[in-house]
Structures are given as structure tokens and as C-alpha cells.
Protein backbone atom coordinates (compact mmCIF):
# COMPACT_ATOMS: atom_id res chain seq x y z
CA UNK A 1 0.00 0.00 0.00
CA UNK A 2 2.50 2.36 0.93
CA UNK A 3 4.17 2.04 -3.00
CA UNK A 4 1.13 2.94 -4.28
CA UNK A 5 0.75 6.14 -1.70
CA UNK A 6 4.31 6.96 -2.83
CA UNK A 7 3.64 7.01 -6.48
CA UNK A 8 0.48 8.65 -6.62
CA UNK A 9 2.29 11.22 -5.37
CA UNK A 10 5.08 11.54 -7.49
CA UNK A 11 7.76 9.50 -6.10
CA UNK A 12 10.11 7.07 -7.55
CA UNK A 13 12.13 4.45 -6.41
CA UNK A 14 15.32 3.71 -6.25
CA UNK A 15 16.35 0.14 -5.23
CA UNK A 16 19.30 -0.92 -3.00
CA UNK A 17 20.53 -3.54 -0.85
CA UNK A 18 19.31 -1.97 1.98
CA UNK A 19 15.47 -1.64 0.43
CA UNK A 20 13.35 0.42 -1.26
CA UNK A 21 14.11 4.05 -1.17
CA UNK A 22 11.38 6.41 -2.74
CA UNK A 23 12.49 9.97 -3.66
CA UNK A 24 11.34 13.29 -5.14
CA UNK A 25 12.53 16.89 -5.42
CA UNK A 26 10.16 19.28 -4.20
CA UNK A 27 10.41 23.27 -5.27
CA UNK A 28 10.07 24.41 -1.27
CA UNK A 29 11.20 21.41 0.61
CA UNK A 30 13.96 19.85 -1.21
CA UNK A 31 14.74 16.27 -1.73
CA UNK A 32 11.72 14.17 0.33
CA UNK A 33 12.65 10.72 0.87
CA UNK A 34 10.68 7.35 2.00
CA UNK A 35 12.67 4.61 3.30
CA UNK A 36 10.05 1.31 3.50
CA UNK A 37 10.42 -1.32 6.26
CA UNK A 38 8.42 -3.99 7.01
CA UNK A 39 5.06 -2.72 8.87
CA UNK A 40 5.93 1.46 8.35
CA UNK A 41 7.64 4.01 6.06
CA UNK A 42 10.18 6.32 7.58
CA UNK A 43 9.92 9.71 5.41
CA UNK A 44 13.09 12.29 5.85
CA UNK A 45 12.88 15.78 4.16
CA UNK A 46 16.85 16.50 4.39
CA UNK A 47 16.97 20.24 4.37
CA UNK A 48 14.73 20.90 7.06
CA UNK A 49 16.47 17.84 9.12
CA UNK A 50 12.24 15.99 9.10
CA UNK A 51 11.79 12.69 9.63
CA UNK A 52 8.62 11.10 10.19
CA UNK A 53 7.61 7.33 10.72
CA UNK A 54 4.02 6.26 9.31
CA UNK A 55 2.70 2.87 10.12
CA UNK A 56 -0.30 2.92 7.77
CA UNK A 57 -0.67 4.21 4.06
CA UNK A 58 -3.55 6.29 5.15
CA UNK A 59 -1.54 8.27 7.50
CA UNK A 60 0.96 9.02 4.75
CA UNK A 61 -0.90 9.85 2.47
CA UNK A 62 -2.80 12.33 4.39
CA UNK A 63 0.88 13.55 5.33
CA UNK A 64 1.83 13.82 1.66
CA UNK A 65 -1.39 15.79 0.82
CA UNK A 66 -0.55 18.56 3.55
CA UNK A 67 2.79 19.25 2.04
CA UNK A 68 1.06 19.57 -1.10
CA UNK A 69 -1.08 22.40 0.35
CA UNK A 70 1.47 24.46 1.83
CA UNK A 71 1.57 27.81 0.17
CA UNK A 72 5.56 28.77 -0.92
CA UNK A 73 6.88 31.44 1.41
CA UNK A 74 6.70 34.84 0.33
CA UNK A 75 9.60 36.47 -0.86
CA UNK A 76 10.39 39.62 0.57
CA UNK A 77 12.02 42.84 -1.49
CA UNK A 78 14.14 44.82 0.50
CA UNK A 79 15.22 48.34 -1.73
């Protein structure tokens, strides 16, 4: 469930030893990146030093869609 989540939302994967890793670049966040484990997905957003652990598909999801809604930050012109 939580593959599907992940690429509904524009994610991709990248496979290693250690697992799936599912990443994608976001405009205001940076690089956002699910780690999968057995029974929960561990999500990191490395530039604002995130992480969150989700143990259903619903939770991320709803997660996911918040980000999504977050206005960018205004930029401020100083003269």
C-alpha cells in the first residue's frame, strides 16, 4: 500500500541492498525521501532535518497531501 501512496504522489524508487528508497525533489522542501520497512515508512525531508515514521498508508498519504497544500513562502524585497 504504501508504493502505491508513494507514487500517486510523485515519487520514484530507487532500489538498494538496503530496500526500497522512494524519492522526489520538491520546489520548497527539497529532496523528500521514504525509506520502506516492514510494517511502516520512515519519510526524511533533508533540508529541514524531518523525519517522520508512518505505520499505515492512510496516514501518509494524508501527510503527503498537507505538504502539497502548503503555500511557498513569500519572498520579501528589501530596496
Amino acid at each position: 500500500m504504501f508504493k502505491n501512496v508513494l507514487r500517486r504522489n510523485g515519487f520514484w524508487c530507487k532500489r538498494a541492498s538496503g530496500g526500497d528508497t522512494f524519492l522526489k525533489h520538491d520546489s520548497i522542501f527539497g529532496g523528500i525521501y521514504v525509506t520502506l520497512e516492514k510494517k511502516w515508512a520512515v519519510l526524511k525531508i533533508v533540508d529541514r532535518d524531518i523525519i517522520h515514521v508512518f505505520r499505515s498508508a492512510k496516514q501518509l498519504e494524508d501527510y503527503l497531501k498537507g505538504l502539497e497544500e502548503r503555500e511557498p513562502p513569500s519572498i520579501i524585497r528589501q530596496k
